[in-house]
N, C-alpha and C. Protein backbone atom coordinates (compact mmCIF):
# COMPACT_ATOMS: atom_id res chain seq x y z
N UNK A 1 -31.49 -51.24 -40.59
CA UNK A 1 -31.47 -50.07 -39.71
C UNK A 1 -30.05 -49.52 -39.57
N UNK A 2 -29.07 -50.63 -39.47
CA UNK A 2 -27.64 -49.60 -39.48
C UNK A 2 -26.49 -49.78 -40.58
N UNK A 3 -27.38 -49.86 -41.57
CA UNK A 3 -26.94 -49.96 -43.10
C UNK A 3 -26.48 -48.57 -43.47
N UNK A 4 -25.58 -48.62 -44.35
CA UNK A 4 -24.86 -47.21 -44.78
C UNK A 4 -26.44 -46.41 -45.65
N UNK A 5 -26.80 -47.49 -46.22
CA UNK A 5 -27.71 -47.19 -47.46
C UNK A 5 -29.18 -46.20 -46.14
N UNK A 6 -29.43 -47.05 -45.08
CA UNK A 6 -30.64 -46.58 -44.35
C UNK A 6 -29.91 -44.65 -43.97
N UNK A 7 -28.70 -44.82 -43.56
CA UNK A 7 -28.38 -43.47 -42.69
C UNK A 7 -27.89 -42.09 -43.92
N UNK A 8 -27.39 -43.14 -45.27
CA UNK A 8 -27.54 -41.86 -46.24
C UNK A 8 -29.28 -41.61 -46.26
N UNK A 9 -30.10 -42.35 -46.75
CA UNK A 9 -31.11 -42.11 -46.80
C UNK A 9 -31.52 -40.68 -46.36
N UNK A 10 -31.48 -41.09 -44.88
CA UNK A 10 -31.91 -39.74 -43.62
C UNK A 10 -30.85 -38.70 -44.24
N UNK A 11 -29.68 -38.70 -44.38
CA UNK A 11 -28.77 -37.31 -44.53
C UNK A 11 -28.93 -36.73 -45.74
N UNK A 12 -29.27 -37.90 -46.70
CA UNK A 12 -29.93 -36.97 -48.26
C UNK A 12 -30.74 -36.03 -47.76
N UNK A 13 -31.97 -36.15 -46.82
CA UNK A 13 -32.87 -35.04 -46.99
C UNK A 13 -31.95 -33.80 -46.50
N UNK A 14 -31.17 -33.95 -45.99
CA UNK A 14 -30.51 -32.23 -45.31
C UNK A 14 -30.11 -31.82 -46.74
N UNK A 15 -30.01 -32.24 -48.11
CA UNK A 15 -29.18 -31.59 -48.71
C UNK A 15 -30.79 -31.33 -50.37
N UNK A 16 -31.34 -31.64 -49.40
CA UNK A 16 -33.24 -31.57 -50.24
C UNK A 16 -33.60 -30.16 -49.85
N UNK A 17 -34.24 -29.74 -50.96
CA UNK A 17 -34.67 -28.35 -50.72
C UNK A 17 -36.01 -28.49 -49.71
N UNK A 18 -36.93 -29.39 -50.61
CA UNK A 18 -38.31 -30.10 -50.04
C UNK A 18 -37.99 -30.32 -49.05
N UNK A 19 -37.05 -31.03 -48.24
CA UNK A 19 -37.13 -31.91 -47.29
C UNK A 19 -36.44 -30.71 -45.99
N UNK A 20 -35.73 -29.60 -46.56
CA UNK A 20 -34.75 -28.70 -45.72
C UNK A 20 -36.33 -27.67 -45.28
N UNK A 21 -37.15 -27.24 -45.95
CA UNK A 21 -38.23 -26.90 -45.85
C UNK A 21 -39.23 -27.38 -45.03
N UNK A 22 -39.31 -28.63 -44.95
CA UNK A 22 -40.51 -29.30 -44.27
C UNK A 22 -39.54 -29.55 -42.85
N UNK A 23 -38.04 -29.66 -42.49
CA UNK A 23 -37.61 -29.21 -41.32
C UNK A 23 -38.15 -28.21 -40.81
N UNK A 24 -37.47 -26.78 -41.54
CA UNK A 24 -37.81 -25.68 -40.81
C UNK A 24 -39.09 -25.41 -40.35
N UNK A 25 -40.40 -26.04 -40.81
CA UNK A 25 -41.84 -26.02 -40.49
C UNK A 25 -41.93 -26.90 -39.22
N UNK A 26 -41.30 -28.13 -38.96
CA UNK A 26 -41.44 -29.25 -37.98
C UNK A 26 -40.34 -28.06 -36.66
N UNK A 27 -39.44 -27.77 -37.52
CA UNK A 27 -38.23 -26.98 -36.10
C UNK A 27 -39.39 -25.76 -35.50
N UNK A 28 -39.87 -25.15 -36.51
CA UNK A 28 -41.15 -24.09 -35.85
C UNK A 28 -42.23 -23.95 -35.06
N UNK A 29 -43.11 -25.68 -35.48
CA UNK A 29 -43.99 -26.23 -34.63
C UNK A 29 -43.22 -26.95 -33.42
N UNK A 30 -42.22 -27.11 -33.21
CA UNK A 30 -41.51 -27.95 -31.77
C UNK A 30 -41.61 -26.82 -31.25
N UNK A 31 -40.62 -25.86 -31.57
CA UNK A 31 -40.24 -24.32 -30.91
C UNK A 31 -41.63 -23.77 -30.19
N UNK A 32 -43.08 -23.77 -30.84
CA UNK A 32 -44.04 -23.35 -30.92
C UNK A 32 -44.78 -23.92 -29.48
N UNK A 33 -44.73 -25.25 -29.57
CA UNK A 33 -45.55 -26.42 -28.91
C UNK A 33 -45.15 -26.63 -27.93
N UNK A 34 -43.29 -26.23 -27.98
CA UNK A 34 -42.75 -27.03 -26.94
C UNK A 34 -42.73 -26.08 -25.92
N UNK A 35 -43.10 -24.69 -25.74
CA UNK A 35 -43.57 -23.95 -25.07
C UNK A 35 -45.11 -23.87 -24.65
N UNK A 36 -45.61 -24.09 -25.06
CA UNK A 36 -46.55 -24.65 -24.33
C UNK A 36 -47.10 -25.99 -23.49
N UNK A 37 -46.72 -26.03 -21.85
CA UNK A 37 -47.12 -26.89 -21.19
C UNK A 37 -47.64 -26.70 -20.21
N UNK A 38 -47.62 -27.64 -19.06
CA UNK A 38 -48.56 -27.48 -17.66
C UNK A 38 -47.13 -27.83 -16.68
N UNK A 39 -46.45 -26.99 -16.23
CA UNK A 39 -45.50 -27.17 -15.27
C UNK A 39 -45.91 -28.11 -14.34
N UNK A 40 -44.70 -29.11 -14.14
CA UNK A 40 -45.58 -30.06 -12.66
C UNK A 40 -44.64 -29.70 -11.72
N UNK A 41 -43.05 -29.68 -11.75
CA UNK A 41 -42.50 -29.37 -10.74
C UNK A 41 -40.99 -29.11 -11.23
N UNK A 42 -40.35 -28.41 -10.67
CA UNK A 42 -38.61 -27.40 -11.34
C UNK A 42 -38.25 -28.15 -12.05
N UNK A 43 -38.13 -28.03 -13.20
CA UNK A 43 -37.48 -28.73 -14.30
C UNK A 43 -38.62 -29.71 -14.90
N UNK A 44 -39.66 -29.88 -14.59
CA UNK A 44 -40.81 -30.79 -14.92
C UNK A 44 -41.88 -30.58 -15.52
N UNK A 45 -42.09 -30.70 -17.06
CA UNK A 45 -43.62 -30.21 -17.35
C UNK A 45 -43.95 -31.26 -18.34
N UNK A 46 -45.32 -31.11 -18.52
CA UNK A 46 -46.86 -31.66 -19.29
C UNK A 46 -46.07 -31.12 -20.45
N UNK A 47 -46.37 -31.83 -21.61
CA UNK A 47 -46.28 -30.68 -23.25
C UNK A 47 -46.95 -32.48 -23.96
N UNK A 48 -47.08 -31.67 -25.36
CA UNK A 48 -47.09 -32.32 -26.49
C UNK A 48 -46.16 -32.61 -27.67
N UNK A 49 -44.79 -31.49 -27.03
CA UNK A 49 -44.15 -31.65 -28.54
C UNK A 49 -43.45 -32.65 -28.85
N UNK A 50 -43.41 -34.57 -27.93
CA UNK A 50 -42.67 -35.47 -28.26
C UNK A 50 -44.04 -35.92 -29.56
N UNK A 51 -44.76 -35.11 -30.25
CA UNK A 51 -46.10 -35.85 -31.32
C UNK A 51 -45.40 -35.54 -32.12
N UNK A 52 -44.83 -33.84 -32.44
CA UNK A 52 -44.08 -33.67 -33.14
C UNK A 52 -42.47 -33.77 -33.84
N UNK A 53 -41.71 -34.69 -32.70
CA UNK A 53 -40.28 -35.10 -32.94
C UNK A 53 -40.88 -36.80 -33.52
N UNK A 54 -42.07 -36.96 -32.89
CA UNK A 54 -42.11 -38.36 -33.65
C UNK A 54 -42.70 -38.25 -34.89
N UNK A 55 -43.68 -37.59 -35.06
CA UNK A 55 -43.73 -37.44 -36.97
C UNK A 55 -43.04 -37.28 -37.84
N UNK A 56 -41.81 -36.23 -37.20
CA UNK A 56 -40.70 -35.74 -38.10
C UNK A 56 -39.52 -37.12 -38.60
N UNK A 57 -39.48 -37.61 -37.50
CA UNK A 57 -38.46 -38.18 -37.27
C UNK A 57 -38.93 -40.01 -38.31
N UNK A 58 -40.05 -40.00 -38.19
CA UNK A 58 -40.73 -40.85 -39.45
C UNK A 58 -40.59 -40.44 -40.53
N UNK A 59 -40.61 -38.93 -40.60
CA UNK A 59 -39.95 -38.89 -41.94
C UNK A 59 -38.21 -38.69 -42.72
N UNK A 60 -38.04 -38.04 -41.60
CA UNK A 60 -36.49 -37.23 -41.97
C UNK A 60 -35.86 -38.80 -41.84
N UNK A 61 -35.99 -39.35 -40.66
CA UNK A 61 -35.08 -40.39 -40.57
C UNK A 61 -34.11 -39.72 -39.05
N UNK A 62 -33.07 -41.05 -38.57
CA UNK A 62 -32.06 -40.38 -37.87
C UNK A 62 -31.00 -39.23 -38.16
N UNK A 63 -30.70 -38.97 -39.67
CA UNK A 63 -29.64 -38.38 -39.40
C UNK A 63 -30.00 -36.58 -39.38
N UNK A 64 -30.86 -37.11 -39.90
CA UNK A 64 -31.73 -35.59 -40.70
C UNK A 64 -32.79 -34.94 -39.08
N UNK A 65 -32.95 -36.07 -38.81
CA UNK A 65 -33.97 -36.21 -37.28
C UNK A 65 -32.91 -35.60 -36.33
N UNK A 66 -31.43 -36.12 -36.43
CA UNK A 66 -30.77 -35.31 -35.02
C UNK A 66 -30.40 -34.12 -35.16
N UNK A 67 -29.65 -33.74 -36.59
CA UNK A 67 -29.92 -32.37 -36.71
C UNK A 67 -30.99 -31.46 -36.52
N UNK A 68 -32.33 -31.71 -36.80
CA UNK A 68 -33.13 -30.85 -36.45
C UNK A 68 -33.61 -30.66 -35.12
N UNK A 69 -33.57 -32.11 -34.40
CA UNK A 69 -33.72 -31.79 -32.97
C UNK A 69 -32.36 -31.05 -31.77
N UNK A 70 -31.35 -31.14 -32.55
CA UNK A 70 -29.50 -30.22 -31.81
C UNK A 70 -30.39 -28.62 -32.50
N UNK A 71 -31.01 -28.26 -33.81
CA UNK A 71 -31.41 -26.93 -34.12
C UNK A 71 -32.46 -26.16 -33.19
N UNK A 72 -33.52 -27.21 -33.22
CA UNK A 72 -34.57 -26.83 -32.57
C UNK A 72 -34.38 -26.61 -30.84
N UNK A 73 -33.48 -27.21 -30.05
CA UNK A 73 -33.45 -27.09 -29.26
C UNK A 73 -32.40 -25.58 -28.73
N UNK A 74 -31.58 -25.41 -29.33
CA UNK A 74 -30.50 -24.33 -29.47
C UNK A 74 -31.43 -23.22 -29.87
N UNK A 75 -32.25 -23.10 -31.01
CA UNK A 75 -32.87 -21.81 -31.40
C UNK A 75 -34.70 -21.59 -30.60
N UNK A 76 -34.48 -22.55 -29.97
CA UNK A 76 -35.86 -22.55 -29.50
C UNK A 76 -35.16 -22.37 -27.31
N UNK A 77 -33.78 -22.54 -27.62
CA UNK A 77 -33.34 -21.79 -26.35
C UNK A 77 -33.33 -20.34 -26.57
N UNK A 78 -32.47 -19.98 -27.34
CA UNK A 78 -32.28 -18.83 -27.66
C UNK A 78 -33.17 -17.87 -27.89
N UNK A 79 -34.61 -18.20 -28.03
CA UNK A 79 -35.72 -17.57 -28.67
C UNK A 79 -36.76 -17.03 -27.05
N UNK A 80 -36.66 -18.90 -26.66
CA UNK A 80 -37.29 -18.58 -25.29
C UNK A 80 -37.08 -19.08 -24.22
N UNK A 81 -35.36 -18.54 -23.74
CA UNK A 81 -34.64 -19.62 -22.64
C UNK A 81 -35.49 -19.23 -21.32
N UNK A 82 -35.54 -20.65 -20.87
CA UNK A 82 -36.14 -20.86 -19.27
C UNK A 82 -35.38 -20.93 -18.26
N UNK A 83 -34.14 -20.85 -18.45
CA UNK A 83 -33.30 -21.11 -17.05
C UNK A 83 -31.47 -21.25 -17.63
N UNK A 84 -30.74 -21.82 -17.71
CA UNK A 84 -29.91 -21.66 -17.79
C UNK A 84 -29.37 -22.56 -18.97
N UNK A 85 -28.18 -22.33 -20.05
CA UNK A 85 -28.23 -23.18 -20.92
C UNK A 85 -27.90 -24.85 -20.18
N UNK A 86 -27.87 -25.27 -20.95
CA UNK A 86 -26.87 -27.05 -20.58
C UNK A 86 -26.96 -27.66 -21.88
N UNK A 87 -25.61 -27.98 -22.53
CA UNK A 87 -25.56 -29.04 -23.80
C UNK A 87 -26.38 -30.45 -23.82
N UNK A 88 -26.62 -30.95 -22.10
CA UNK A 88 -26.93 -31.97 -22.19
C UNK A 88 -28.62 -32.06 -22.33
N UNK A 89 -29.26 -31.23 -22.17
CA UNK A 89 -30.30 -30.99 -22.85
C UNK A 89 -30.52 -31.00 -24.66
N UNK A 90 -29.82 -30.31 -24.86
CA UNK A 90 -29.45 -30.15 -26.62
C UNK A 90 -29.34 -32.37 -27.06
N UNK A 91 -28.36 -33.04 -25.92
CA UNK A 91 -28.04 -34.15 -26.15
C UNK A 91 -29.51 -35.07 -25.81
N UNK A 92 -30.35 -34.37 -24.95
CA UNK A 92 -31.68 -35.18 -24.70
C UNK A 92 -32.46 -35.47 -26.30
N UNK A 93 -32.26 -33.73 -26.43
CA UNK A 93 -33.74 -33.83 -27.85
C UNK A 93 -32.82 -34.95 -28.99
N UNK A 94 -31.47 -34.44 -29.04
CA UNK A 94 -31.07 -35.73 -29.98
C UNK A 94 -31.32 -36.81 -30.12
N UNK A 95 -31.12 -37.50 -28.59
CA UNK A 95 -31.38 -38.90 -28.00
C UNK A 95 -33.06 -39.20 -28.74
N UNK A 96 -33.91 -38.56 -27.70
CA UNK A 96 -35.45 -38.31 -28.04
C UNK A 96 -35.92 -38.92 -29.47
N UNK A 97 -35.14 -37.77 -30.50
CA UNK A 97 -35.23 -38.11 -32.01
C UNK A 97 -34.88 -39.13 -32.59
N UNK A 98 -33.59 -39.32 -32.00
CA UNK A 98 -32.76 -40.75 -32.63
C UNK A 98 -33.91 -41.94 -32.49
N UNK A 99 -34.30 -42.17 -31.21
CA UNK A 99 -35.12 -43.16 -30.71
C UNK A 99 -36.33 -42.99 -31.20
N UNK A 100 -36.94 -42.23 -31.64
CA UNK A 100 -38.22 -42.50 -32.62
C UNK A 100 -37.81 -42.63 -33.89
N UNK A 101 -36.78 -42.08 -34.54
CA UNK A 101 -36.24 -42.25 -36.03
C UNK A 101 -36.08 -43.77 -36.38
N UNK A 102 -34.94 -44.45 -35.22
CA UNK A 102 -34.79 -45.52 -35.38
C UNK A 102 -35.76 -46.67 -35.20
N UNK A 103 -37.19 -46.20 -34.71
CA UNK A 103 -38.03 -47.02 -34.53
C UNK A 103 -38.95 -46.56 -35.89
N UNK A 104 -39.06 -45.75 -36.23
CA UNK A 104 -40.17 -45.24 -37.38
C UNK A 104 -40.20 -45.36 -38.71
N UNK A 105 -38.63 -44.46 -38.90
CA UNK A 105 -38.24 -44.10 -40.30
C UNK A 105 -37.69 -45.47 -40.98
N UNK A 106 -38.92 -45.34 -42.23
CA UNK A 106 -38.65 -46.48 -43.21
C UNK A 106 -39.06 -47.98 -42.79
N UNK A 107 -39.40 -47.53 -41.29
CA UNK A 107 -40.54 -49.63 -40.71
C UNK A 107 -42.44 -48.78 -40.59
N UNK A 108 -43.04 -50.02 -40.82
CA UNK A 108 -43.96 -50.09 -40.40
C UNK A 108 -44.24 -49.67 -39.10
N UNK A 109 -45.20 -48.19 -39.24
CA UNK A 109 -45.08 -48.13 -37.80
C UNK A 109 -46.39 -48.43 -36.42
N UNK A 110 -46.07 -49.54 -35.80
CA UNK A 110 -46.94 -49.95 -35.20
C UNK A 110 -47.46 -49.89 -33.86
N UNK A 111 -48.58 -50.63 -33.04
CA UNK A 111 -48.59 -49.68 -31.71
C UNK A 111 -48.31 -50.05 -30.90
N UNK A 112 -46.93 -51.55 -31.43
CA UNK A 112 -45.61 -52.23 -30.60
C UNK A 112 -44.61 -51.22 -30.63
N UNK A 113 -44.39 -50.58 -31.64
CA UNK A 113 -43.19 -50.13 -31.84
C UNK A 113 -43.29 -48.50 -31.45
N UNK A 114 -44.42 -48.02 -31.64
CA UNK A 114 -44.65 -46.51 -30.62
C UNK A 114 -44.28 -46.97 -29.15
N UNK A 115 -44.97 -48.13 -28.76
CA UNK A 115 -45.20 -48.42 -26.74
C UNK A 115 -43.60 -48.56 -26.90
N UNK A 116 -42.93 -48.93 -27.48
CA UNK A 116 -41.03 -49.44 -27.22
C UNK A 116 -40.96 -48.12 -27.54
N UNK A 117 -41.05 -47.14 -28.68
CA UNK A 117 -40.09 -45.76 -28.70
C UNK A 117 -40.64 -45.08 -27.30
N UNK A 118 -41.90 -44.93 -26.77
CA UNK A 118 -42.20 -44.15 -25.31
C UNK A 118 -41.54 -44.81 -24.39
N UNK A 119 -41.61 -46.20 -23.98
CA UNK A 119 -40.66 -46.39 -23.18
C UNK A 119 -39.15 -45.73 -22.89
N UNK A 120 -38.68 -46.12 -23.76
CA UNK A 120 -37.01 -45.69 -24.07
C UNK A 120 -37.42 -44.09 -23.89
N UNK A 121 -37.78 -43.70 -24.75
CA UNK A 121 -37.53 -42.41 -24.79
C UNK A 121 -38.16 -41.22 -23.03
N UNK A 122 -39.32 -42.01 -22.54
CA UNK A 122 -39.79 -41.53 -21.49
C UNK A 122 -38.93 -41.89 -20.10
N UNK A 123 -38.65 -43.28 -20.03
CA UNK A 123 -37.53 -43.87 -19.37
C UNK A 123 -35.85 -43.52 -19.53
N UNK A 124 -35.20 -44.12 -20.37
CA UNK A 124 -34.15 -43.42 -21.08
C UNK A 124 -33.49 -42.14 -20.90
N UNK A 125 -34.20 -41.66 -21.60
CA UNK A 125 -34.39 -40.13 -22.08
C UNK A 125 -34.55 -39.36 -21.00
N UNK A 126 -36.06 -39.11 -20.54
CA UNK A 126 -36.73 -38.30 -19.87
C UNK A 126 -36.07 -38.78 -18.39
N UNK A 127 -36.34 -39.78 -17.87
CA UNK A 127 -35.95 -39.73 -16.59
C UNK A 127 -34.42 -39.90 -15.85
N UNK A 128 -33.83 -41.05 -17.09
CA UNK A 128 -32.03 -40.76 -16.64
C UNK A 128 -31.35 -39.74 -16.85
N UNK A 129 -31.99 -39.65 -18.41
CA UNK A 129 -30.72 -38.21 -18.26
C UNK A 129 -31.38 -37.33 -18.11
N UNK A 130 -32.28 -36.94 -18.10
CA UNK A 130 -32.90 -35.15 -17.74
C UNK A 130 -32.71 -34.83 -16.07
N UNK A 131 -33.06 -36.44 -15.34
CA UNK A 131 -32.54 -36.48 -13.60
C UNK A 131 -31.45 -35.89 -13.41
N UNK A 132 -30.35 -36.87 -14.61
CA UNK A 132 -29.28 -36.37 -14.73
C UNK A 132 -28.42 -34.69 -14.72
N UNK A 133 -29.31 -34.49 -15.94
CA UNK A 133 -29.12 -32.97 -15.56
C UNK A 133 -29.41 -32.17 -14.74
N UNK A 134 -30.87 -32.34 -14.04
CA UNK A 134 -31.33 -31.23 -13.10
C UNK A 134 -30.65 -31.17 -12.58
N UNK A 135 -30.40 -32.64 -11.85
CA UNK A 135 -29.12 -32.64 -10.71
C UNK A 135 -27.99 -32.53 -10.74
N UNK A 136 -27.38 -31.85 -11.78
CA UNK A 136 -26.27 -31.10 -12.29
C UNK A 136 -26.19 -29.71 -12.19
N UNK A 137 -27.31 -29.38 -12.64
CA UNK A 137 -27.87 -28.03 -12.34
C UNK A 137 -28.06 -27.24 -11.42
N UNK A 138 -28.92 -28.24 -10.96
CA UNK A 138 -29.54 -27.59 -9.42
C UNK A 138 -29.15 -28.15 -8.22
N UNK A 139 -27.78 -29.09 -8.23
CA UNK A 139 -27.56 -29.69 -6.91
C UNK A 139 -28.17 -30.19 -5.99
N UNK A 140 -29.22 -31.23 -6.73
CA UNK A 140 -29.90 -31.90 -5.85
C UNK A 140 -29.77 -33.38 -5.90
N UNK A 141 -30.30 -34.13 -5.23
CA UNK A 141 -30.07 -35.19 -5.53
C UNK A 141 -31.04 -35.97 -7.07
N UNK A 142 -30.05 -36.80 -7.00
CA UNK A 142 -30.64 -37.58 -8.77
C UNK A 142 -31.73 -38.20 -8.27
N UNK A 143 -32.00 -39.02 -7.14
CA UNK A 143 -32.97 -39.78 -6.60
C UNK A 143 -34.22 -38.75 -6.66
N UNK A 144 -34.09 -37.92 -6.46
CA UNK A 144 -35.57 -36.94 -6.21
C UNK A 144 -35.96 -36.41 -7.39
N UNK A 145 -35.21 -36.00 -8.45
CA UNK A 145 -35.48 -35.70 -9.84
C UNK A 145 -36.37 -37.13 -10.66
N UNK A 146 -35.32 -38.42 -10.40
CA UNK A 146 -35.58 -39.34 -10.82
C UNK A 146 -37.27 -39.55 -10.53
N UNK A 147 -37.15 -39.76 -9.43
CA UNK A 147 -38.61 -40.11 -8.76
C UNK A 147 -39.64 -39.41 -9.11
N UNK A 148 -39.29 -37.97 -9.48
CA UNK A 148 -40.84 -37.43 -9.89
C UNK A 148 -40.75 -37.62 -11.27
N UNK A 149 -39.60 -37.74 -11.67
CA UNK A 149 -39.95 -37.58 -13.20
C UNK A 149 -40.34 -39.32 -13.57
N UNK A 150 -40.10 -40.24 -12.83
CA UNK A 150 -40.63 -41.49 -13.38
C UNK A 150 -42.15 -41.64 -12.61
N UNK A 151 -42.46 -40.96 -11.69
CA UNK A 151 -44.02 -41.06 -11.63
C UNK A 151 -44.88 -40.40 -12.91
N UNK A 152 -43.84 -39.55 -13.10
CA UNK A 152 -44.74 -38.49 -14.39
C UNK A 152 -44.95 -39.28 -15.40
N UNK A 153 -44.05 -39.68 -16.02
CA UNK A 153 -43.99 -40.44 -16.87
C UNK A 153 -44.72 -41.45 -16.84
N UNK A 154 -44.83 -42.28 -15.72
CA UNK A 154 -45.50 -43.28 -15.84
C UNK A 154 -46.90 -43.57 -16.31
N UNK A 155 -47.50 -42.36 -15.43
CA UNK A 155 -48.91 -41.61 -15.44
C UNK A 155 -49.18 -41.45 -16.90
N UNK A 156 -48.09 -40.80 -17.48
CA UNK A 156 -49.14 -39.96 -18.62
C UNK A 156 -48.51 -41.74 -20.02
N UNK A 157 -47.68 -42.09 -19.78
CA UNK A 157 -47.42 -43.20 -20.63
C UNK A 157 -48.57 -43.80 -21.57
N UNK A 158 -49.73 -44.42 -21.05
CA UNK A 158 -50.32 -44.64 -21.55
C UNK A 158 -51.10 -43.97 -22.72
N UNK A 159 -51.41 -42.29 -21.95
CA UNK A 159 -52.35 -41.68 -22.43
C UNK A 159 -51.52 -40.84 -24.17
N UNK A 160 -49.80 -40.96 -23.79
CA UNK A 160 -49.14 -40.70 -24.82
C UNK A 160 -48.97 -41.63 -25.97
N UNK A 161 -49.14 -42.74 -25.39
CA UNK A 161 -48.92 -43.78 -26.72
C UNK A 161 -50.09 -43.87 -27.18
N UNK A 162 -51.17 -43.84 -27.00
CA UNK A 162 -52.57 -43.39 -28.00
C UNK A 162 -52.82 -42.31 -28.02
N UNK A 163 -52.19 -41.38 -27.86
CA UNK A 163 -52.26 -39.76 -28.95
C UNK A 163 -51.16 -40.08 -29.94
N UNK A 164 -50.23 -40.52 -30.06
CA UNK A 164 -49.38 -41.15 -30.80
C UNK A 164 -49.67 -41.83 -31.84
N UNK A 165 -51.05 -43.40 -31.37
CA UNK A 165 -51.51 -44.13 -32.23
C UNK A 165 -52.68 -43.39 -33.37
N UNK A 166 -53.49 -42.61 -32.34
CA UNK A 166 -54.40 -41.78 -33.33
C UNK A 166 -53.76 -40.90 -33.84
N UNK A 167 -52.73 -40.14 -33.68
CA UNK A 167 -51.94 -39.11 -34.72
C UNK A 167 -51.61 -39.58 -36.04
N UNK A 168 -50.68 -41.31 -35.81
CA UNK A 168 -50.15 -41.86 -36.72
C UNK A 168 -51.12 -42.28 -38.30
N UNK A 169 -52.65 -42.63 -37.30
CA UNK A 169 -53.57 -43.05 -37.92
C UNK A 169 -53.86 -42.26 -38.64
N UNK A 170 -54.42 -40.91 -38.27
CA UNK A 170 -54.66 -39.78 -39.16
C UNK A 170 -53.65 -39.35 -39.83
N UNK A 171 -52.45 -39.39 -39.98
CA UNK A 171 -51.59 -38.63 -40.51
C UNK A 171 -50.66 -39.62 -41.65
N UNK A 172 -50.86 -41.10 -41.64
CA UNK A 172 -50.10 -41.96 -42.31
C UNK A 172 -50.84 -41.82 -43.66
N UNK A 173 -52.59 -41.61 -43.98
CA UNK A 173 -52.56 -42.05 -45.80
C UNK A 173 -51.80 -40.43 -46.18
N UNK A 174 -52.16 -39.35 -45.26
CA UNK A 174 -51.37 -38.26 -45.88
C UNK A 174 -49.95 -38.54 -46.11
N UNK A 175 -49.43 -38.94 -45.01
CA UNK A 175 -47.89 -38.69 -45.58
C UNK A 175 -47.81 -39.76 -46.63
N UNK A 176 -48.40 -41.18 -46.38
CA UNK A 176 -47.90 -42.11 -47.89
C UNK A 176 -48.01 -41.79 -48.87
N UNK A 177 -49.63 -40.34 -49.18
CA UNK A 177 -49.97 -40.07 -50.58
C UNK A 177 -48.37 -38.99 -50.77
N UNK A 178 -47.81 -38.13 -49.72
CA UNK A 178 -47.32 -37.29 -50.11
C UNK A 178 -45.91 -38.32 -50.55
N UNK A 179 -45.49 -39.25 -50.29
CA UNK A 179 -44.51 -40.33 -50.73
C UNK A 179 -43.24 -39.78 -48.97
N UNK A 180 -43.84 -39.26 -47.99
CA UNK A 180 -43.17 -38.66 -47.02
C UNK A 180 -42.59 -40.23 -46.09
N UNK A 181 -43.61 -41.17 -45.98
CA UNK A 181 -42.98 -42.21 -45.16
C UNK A 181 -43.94 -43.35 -45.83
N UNK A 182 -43.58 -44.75 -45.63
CA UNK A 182 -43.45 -46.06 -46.31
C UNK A 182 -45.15 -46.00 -45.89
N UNK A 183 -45.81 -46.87 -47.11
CA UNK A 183 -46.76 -47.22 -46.63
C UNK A 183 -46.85 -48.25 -45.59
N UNK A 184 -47.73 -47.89 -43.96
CA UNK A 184 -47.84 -48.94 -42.67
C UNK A 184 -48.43 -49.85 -43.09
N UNK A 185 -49.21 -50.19 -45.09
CA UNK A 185 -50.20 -51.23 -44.28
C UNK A 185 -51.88 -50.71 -43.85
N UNK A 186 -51.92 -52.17 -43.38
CA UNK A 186 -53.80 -51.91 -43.07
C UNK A 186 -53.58 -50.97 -42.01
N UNK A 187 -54.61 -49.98 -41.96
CA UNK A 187 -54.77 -49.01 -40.79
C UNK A 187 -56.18 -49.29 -40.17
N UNK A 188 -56.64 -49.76 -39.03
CA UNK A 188 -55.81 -48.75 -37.47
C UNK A 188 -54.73 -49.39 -37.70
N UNK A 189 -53.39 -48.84 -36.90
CA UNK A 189 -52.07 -49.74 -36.81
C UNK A 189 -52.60 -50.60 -35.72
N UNK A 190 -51.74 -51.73 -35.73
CA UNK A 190 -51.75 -52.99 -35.36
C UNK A 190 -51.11 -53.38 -33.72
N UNK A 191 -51.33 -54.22 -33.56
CA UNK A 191 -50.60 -54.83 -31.80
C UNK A 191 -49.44 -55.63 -32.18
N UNK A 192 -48.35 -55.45 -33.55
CA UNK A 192 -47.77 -56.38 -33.72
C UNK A 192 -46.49 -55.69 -33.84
């Protein structure tokens, strides 16, 4: 995983026509998806598009994975900003990506290793630093950001890591036939 050989891997594809292509389709569907949610509260919403940073990011890998998530988040501000910029948002979707890349790209991916990337990434991610920011933002306290955003999370946790497992399921003999990510193995994925 932090082999020179694993992180060229991921940065070859930025310099792939195929692979610079099948970004801009994944940066389109985030942009697309990630506007569509169910607001729960200022700075807080429902979406689906962590299905799509984790498919990508199985394939591109980390290095190829953080660039497109620093793109997607910048042109998918710019396209349809909600409130005010902040870099450290731009630094979330990175984080986000990194942490499914490094769990996905090039391992077996299983429905140990999805429940560990939602953790981190819902915990981690979503509730330290996004707390982090609101309450940068909006001058409130971190405790009250924190708190709703780790009930949220908590709630939907489950129901994300099996849209996750059935995505992977359906979508792994495609990508192995397309040679896009390693073959997982026996499918359903596994508890291991």
């Amino acid at each position: 995983m932090f082999s020179k050989e694993y992180w060229r891997s991921s940065a070859s594809k930025l310099s792939s026509i195929h692979y610079i292509a099948l970004m801009a389709a994944f940066i389109a569907m985030k942009i697309i998806v990630g506007n569509i949610y169910i607001p729960v509260a200022q700075n807080l919403r429902i979406g689906v598009s962590f299905v799509l940073v984790a498919v990508e990011a199985s394939i591109l890998g980390p290095a190829a994975g953080i660039v497109s998530a620093a793109i997607t988040d910048l042109l998918g501000f710019a396209l349809f900003p909600s409130g005010p910029f902040f870099a450290g948002y731009t630094l979330t979707a990175v984080c986000g990506s990194l942490i499914y890349a490094l769990l996905f790209y090039r391992r077996r991916i299983t429905v140990l290793r999805i429940t560990i990337a939602k953790i981190l990434n819902d915990y981690l991610v979503n509730v330290l630093l996004g707390s982090l920011w609101s309450a940068i933002l909006y001058d409130k306290a971190f405790i009250v950001y924190a708190a709703t955003s780790a009930i949220k999370n908590t709630v939907l946790l489950p129901f994300e890591i099996v849209l996750l497992v059935v995505v992977f399921n359906l979508l792994a003999p495609i990508l192995v036939r397309r040679h896009l990510i390693e073959d997982p193995g026996k499918l359903p994925l596994h508890w291991k």
